[in-house]
C-alpha atoms as a PDB file:
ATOM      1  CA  UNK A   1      47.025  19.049 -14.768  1.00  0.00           C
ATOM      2  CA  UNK A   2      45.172  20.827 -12.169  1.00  0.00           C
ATOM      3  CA  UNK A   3      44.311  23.474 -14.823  1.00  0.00           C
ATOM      4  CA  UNK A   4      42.834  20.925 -17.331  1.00  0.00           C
ATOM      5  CA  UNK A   5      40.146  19.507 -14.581  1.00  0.00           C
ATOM      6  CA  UNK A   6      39.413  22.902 -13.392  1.00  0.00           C
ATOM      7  CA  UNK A   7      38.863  23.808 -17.371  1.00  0.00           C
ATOM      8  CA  UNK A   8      36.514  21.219 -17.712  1.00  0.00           C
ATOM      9  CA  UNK A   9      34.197  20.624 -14.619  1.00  0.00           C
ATOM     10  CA  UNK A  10      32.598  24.510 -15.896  1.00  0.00           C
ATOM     11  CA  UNK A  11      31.935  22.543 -19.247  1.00  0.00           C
ATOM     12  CA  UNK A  12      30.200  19.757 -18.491  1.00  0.00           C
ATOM     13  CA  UNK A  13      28.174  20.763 -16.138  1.00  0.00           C
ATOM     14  CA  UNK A  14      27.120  24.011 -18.046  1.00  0.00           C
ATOM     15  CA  UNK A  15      26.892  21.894 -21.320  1.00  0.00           C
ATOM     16  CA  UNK A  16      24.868  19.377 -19.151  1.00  0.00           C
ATOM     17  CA  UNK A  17      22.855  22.218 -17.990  1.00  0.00           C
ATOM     18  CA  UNK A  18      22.233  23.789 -21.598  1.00  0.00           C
ATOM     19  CA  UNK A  19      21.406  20.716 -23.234  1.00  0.00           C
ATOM     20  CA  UNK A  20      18.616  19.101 -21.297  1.00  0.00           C
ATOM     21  CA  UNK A  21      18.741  15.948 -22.903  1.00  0.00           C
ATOM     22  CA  UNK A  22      19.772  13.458 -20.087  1.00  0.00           C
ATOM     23  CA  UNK A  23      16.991  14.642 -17.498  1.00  0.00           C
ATOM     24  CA  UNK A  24      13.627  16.182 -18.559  1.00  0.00           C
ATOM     25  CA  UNK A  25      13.286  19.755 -17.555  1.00  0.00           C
ATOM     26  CA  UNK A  26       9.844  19.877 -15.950  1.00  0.00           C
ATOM     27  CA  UNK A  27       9.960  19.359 -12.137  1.00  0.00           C
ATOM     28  CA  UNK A  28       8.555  15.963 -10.681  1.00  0.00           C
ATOM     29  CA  UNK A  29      11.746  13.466 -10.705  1.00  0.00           C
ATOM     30  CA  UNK A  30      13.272  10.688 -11.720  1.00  0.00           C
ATOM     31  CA  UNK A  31      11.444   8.758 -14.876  1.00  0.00           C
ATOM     32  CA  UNK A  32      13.592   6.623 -16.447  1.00  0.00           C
ATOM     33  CA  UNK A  33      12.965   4.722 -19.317  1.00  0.00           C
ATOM     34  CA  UNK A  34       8.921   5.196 -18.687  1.00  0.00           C
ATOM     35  CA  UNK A  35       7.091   7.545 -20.875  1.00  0.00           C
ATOM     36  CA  UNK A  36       5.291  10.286 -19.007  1.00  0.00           C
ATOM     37  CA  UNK A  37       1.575   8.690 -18.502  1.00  0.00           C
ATOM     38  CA  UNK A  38       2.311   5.390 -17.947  1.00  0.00           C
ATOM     39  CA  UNK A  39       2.047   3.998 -14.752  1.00  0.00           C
ATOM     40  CA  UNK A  40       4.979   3.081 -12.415  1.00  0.00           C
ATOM     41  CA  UNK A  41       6.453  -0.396 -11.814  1.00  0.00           C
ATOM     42  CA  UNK A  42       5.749  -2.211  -9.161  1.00  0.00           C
ATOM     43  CA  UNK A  43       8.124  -3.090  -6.210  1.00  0.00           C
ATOM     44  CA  UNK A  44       9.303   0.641  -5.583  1.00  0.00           C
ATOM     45  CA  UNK A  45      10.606   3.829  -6.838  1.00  0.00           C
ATOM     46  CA  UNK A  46      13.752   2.350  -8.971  1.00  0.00           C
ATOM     47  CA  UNK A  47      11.864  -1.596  -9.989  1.00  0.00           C
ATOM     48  CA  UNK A  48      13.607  -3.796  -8.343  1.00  0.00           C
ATOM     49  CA  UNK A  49      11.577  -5.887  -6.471  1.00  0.00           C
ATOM     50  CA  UNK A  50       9.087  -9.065  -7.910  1.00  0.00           C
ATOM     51  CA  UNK A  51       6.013  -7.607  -5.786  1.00  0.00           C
ATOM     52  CA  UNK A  52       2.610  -7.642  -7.096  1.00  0.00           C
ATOM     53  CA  UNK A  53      -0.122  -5.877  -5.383  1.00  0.00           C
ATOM     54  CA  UNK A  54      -3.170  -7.850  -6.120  1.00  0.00           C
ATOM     55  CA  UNK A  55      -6.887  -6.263  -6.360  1.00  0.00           C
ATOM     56  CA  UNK A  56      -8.497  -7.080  -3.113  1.00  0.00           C
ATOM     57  CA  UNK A  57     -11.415  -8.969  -3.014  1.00  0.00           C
ATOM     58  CA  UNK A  58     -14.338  -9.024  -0.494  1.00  0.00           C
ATOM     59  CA  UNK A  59     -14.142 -12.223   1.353  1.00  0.00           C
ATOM     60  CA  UNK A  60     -18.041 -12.385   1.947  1.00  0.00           C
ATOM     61  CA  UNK A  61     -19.301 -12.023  -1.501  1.00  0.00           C
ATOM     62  CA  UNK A  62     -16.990 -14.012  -3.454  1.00  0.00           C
ATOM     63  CA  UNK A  63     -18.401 -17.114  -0.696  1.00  0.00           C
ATOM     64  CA  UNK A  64     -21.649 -15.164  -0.675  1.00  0.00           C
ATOM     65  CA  UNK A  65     -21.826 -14.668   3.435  1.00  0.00           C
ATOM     66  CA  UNK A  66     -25.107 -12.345   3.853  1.00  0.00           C
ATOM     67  CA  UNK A  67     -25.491 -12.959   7.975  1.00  0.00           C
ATOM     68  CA  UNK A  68     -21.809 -12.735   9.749  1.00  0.00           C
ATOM     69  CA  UNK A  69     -22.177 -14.664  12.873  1.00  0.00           C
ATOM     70  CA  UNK A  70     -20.610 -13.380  15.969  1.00  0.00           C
ATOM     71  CA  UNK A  71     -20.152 -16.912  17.331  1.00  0.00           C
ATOM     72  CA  UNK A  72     -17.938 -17.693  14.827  1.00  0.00           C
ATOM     73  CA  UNK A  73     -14.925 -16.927  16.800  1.00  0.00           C
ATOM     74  CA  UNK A  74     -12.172 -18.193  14.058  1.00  0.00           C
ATOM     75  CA  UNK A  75     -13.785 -16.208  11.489  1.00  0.00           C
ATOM     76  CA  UNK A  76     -14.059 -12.906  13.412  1.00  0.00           C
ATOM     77  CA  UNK A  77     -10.420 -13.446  14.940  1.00  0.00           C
ATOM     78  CA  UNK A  78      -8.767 -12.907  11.341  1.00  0.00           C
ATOM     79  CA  UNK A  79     -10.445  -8.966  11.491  1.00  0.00           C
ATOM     80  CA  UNK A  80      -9.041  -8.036  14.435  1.00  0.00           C
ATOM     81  CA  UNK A  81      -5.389  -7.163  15.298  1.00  0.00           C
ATOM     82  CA  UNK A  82      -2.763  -8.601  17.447  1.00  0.00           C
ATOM     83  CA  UNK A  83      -3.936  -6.120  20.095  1.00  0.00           C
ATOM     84  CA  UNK A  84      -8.040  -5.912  19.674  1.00  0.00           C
ATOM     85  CA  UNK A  85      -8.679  -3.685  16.360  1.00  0.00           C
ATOM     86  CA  UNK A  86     -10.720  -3.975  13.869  1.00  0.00           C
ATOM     87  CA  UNK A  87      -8.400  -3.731  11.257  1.00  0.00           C
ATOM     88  CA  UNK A  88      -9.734  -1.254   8.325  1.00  0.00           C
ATOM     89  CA  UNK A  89     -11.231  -2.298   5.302  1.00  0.00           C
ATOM     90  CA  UNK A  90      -8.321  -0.984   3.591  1.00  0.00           C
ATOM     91  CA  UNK A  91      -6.151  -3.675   4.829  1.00  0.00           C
ATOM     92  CA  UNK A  92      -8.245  -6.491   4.854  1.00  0.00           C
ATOM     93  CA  UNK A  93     -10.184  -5.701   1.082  1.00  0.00           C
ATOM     94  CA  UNK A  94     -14.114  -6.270   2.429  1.00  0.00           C
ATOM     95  CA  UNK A  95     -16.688  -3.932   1.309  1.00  0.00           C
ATOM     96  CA  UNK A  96     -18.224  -1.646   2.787  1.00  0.00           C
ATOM     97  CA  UNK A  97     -21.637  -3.370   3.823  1.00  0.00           C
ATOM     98  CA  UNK A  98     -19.747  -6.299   4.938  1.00  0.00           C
ATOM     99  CA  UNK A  99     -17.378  -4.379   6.777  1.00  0.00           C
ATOM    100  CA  UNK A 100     -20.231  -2.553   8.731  1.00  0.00           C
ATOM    101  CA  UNK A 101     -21.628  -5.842   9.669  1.00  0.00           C
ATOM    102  CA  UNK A 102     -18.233  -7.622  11.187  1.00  0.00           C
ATOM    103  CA  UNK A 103     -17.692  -4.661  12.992  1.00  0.00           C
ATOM    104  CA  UNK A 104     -21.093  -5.208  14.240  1.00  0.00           C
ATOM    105  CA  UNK A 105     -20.939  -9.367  14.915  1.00  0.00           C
ATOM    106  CA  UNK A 106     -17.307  -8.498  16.632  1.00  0.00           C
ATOM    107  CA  UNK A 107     -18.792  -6.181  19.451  1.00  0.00           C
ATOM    108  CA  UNK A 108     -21.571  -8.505  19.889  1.00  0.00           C
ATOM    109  CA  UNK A 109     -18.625 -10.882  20.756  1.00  0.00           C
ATOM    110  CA  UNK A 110     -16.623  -9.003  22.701  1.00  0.00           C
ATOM    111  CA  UNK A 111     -20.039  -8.126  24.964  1.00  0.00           C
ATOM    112  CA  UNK A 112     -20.381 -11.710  25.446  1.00  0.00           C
ATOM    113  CA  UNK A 113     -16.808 -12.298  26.037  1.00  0.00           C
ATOM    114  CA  UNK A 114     -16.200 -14.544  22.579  1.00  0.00           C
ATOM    115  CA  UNK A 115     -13.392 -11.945  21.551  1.00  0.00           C
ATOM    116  CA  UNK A 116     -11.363 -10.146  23.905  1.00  0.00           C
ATOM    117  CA  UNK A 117     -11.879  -6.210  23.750  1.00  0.00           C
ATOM    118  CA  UNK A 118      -7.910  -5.460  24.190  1.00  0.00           C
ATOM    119  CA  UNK A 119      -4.487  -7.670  24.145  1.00  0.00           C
ATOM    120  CA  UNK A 120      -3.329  -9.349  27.167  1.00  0.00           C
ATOM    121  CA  UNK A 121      -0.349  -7.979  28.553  1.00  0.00           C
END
């Protein structure tokens, strides 16, 4: 018995090897049942999860906001972290004017003590 799986393991995995018809050949990884160009599903590497990563859209046009106040404390708290960031644009989805002008009207408000500069401890 010992002699039959010891005949066989050499087989399949140079048979496997030879074939090339369960993996693709060419490096990269993984694909699946995709085709090569199209893009990957969302919710991770193997597809599992129901997440849907949504286009971001600037805040400020879509209400068209020109002038961001810096006394508009509630507004200005929801661009700044836990501990006193600015959080990027990146995160938050506003352009790149509008993002250059809350970063403006929140140290106007930290100067004037509206928004705190760092987290209390």
């Amino acid at each position: 018995m010992s002699d039959e799986t010891s005949v066989k393991a050499p087989e399949s995995g140079a048979g496997s090897g030879q074939s090339g018809e369960s993996r693709p050949s060419g490096g990269g990884g993984y694909q699946g049942n995709r085709p090569a160009g199209a893009p990957r599903p969302a919710g991770g590497p193997g597809g599992r999860g129901k997440f849907f990563r949504r286009k971001k859209v600037c805040k400020f046009c879509t209400e068209k906001i020109d002038a961001i106040p810096y006394r508009d404390v509630r507004l200005l708290q929801g661009f700044v972290a836990e501990r006193g960031k600015i959080v990027p644009r990146r995160l938050t989805g506003v352009c790149t004017t509008h993002q250059r002008r809350l970063t403006r009207a929140i140290k106007q408000a930290r100067n004037i003590a509206l928004l705190p500069f760092a987290a209390r401890h």
